[in-house]
Protein backbone atom coordinates (compact mmCIF):
# COMPACT_ATOMS: atom_id res chain seq x y z
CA UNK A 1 -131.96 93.44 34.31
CA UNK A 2 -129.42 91.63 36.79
CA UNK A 3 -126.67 93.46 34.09
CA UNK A 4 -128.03 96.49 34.62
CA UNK A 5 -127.69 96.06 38.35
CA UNK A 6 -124.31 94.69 38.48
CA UNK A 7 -123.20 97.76 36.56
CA UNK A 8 -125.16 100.24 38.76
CA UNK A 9 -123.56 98.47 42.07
CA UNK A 10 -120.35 98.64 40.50
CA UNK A 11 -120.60 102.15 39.84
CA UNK A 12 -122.13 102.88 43.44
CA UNK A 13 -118.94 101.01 44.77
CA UNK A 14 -116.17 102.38 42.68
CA UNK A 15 -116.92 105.81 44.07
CA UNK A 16 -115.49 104.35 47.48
CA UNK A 17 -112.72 102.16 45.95
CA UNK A 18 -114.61 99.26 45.99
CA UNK A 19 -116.34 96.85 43.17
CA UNK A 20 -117.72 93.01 42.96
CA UNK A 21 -116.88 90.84 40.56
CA UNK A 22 -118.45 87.20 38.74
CA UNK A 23 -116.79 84.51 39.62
CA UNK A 24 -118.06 80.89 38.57
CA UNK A 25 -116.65 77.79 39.77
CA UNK A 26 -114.05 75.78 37.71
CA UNK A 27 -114.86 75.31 34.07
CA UNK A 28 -117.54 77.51 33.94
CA UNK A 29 -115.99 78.25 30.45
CA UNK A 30 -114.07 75.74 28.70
CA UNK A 31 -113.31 73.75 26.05
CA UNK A 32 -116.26 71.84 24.51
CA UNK A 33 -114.53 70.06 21.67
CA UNK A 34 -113.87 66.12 22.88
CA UNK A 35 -110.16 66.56 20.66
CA UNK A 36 -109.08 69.72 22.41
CA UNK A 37 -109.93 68.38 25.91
CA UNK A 38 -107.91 65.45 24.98
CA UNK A 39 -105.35 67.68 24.38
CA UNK A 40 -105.48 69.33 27.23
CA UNK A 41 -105.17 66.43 29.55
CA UNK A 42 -102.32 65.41 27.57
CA UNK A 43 -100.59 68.61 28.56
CA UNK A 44 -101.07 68.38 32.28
CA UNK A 45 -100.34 64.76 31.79
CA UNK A 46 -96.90 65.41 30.33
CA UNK A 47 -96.13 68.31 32.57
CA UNK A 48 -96.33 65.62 35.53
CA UNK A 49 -95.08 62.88 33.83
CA UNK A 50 -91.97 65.76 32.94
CA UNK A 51 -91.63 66.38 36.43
CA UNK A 52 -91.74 62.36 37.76
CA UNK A 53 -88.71 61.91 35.03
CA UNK A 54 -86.98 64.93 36.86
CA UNK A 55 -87.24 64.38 40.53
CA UNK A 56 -85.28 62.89 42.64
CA UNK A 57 -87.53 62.02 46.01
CA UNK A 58 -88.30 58.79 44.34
CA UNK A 59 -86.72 55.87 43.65
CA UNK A 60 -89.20 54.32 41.37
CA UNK A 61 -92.97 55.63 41.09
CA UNK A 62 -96.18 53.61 39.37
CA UNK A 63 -96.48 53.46 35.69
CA UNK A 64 -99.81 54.26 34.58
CA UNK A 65 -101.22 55.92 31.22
CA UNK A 66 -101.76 59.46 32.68
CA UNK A 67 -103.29 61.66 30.05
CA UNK A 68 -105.90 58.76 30.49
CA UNK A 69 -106.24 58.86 34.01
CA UNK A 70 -105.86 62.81 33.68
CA UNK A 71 -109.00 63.07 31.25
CA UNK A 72 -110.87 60.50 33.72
CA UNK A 73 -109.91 62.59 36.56
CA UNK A 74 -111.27 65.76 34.81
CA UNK A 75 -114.89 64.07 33.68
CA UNK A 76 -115.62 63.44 37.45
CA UNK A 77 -114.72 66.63 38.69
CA UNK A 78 -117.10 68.39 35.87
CA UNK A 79 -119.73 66.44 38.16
CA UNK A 80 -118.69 66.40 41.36
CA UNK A 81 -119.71 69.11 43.77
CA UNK A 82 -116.49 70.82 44.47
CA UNK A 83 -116.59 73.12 41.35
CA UNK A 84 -116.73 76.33 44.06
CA UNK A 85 -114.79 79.20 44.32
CA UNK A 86 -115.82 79.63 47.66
CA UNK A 87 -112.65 78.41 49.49
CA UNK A 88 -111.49 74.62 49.42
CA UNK A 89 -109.49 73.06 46.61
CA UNK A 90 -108.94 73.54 42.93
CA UNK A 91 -108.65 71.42 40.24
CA UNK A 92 -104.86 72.15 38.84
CA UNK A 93 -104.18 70.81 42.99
CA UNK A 94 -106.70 68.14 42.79
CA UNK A 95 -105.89 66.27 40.03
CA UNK A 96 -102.06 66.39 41.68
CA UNK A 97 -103.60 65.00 44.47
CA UNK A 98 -105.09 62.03 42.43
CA UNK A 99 -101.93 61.51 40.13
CA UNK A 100 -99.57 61.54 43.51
CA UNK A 101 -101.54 58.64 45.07
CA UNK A 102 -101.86 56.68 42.03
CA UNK A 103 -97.92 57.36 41.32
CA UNK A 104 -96.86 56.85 45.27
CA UNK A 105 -99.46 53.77 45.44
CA UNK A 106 -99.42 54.29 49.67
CA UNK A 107 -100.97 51.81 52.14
CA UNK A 108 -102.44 54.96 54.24
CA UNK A 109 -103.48 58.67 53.54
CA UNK A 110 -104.32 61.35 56.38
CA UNK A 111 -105.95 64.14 54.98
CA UNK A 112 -105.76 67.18 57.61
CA UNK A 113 -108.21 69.82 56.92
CA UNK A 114 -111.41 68.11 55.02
CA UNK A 115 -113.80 71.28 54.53
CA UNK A 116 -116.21 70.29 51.64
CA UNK A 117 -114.38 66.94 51.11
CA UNK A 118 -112.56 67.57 47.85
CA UNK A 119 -109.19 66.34 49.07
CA UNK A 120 -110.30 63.57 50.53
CA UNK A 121 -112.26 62.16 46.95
CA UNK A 122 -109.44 62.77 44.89
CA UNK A 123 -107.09 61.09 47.14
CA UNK A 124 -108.88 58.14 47.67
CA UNK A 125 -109.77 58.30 43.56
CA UNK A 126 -105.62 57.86 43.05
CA UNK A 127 -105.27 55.11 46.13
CA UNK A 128 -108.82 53.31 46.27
CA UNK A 129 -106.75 50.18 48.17
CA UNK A 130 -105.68 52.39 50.82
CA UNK A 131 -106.58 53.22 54.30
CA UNK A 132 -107.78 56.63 53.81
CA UNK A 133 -108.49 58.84 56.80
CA UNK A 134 -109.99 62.51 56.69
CA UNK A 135 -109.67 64.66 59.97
CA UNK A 136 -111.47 67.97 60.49
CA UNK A 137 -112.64 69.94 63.76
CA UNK A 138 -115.94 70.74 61.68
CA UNK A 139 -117.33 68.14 59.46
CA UNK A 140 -120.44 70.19 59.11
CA UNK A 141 -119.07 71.46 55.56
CA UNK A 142 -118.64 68.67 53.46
CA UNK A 143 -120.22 68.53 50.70
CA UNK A 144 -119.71 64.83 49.72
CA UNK A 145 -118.19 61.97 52.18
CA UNK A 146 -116.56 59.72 49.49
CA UNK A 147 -117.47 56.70 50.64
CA UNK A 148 -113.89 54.54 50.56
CA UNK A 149 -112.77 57.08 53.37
CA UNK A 150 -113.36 57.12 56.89
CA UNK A 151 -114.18 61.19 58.28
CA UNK A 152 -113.16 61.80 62.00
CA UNK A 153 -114.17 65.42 63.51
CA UNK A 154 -110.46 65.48 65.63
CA UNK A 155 -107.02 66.51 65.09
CA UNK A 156 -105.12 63.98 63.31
CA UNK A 157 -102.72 63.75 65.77
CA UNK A 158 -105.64 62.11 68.27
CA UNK A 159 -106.47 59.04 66.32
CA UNK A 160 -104.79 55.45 67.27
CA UNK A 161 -102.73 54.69 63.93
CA UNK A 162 -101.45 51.59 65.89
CA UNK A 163 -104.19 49.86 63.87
CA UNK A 164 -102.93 51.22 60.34
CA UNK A 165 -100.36 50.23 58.19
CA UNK A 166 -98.20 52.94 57.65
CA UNK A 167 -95.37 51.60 55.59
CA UNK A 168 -95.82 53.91 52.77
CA UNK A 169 -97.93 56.43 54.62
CA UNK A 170 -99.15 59.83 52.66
CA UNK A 171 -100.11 62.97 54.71
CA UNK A 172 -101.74 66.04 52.91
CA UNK A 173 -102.02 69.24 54.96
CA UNK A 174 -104.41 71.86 54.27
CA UNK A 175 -105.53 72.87 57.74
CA UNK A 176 -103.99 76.35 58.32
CA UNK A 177 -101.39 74.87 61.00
CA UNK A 178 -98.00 75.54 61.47
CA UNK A 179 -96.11 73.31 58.60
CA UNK A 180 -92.82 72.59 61.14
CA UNK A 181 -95.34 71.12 63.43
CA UNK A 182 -97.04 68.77 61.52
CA UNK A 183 -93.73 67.87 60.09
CA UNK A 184 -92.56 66.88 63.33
CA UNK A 185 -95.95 65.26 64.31
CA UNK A 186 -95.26 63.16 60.92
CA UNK A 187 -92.28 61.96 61.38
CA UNK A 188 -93.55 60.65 64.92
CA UNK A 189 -95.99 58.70 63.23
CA UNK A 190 -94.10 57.22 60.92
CA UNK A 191 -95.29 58.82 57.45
CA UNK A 192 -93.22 58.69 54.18
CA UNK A 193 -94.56 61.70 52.27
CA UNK A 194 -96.13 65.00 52.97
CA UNK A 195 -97.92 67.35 50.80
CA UNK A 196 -98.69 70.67 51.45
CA UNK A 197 -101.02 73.56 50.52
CA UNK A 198 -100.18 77.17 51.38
CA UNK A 199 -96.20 76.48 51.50
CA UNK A 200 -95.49 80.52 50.28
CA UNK A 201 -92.46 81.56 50.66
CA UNK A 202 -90.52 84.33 53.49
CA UNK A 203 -91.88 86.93 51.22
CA UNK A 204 -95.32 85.84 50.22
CA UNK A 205 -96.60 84.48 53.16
CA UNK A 206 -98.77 87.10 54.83
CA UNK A 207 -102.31 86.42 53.33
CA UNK A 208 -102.01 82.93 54.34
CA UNK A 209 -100.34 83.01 57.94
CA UNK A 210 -103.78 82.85 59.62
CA UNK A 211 -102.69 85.43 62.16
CA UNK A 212 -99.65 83.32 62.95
CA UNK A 213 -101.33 79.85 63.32
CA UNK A 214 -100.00 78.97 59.99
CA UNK A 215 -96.14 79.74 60.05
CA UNK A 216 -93.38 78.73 59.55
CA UNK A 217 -94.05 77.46 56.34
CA UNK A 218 -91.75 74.53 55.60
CA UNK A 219 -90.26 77.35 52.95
CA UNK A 220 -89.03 79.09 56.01
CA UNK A 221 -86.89 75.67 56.72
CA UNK A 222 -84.73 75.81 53.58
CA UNK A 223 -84.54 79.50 53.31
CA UNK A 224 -80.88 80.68 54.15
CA UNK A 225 -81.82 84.50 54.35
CA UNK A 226 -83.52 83.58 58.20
CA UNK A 227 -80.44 82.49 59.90
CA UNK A 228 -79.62 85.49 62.15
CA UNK A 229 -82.60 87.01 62.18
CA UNK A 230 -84.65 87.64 65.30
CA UNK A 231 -88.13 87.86 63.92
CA UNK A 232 -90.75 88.63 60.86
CA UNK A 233 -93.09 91.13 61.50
CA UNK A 234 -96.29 91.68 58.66
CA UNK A 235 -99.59 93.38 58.46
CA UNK A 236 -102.85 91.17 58.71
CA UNK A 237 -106.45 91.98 58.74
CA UNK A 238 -105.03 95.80 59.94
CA UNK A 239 -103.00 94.42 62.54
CA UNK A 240 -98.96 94.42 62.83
CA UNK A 241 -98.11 90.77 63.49
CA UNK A 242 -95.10 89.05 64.38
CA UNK A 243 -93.19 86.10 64.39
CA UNK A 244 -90.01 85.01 66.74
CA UNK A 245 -87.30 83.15 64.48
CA UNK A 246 -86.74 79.96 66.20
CA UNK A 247 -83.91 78.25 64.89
CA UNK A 248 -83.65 75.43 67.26
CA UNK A 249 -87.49 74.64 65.37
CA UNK A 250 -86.65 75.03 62.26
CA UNK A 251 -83.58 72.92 62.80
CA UNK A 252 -85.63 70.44 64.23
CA UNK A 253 -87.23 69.95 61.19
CA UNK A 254 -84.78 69.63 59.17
CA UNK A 255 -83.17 67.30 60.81
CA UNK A 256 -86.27 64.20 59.78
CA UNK A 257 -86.55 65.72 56.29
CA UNK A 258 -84.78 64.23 54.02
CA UNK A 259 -85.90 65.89 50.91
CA UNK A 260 -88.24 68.74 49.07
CA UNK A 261 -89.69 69.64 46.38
CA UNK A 262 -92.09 71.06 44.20
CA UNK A 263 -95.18 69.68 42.09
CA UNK A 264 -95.32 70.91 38.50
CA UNK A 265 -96.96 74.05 37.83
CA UNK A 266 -100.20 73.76 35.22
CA UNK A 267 -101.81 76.98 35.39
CA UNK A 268 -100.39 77.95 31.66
CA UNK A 269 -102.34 74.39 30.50
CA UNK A 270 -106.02 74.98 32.50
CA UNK A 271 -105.74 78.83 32.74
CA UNK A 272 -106.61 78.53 36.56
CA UNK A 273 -103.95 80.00 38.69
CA UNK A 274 -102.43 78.24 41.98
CA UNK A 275 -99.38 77.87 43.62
CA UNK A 276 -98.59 73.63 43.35
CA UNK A 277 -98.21 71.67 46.35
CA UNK A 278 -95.01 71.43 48.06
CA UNK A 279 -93.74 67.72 48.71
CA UNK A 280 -91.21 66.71 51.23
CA UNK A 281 -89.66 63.60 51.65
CA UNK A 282 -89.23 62.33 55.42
CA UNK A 283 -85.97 60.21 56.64
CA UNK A 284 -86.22 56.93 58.26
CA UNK A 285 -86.39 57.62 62.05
């Protein structure tokens, strides 16, 4: 009966353009076979473990066995609550998250933009020793406050990290601000590494720009094609938007990165689609 329904709506809806779809969380359908899944981590394991041979942010990063910790990593998120489409984090990002704080081993993480608390549990999976510090404007969405990390309804940029070590500090940013500016605010603070969510590129920005609040993306810093140019415009919920090029900012921030890159790509391995997290590498100050 709820079949027949979805097919009538459908119908109904396609006669104006329109149409719904099903969409389960994560793993709704996947592999059942205990070899196979093996396998599977193995694959993501090795595409990271390719990519930590490769780059060159790092001097030296922790050894661990991660097709292991992958396949660990992948039985707690089949029972954890963050299995939603509904916004928030996915696995092919969240088990980067975990495998970057077990690799970097940091003495403090800020996570900037909590919503349901996904970031914040796989973060503080990878680091358990650290001092690991959530920060949202509204808490009232998380769906599970791991308890190794400390939640604060503020801006990050409000708490006293005089009381923190922050020798190896590790900043993830998913909270639809302006990636220059917390770049800046960062390097202030004395943080190592960022990781970011949402870094698109000059021409695949738009559905992510958050009316403005959200650009430029630290793509914008590197990208050669905006010097000279006096401004982006794009179209957002119907509206014609735009953005002033501001050199002198984006020069600003390159000036405390030292490097960039780009986490390894698994969609091919888990068949669930997302651009990877950018990483960038801050100098010395």
């Amino acid at each position: 009966m709820l079949t027949s329904a979805f097919r009538l709506t459908n119908k109904i809806l396609g006669q104006v353009g329109l149409g719904i779809q099903r969409v389960g969380p994560d793993f709704t359908a996947r592999l059942a076979d205990g070899p196979y899944i093996t396998e599977m981590c193995r694959r993501i394991a090795a595409r990271f473990e390719d990519w930590k041979g490769s780059q060159t942010l790092f001097e030296s990063l922790a050894e661990f066995d991660t097709a292991a910790a992958v396949e660990q990593f992948y039985n707690a998120y089949l029972n954890s609550p963050f299995r939603t489409r509904q916004g928030g984090s996915r696995f092919n990002n969240m088990v980067l998250l975990f495998l970057m704080a077990r690799s970097i081993e940091p003495t403090a993480i800020i996570d900037s933009g909590s919503f349901q608390g996904a970031s914040a549990w796989a973060l503080a999976q990878g680091a358990p020793k650290a001092t690991t510090i959530s920060f949202d404007i509204d808490m009232s969405r998380v769906l599970f406050a791991h308890p190794g990390v400390q939640f604060v309804e503020a801006d990050w940029t409000t708490y006293d990290w005089a009381t923190v070590d922050m020798s190896n500090a590790l900043a993830y940013f998913d909270d639809h601000i302006d990636q220059v500016r917390r770049t800046l605010e960062s390097s202030k603070a004395g943080v190592n590494v960022i990781l970011f969510d949402d870094d698109l590129s000059l021409t695949a920005f738009p559905e992510m720009a958050h009316g403005g609040m959200a650009i430029p993306k630290i793509e914008f810093v590197f990208d050669a094609f905006l010097a000279g140019q006096g401004a982006i415009s794009w179209l957002e919920g119907g509206r014609e938007r735009r953005w002033e090029v501001d050199q002198d900012y984006l020069q600003a921030a390159r000036e405390v990165i030292d490097s960039k890159d780009r986490l390894p790509d698994t969609s091919a391995i888990t068949g669930i689609h997302q651009l990877p997290y950018s990483v960038v590498k801050l100098k010395k100050l």
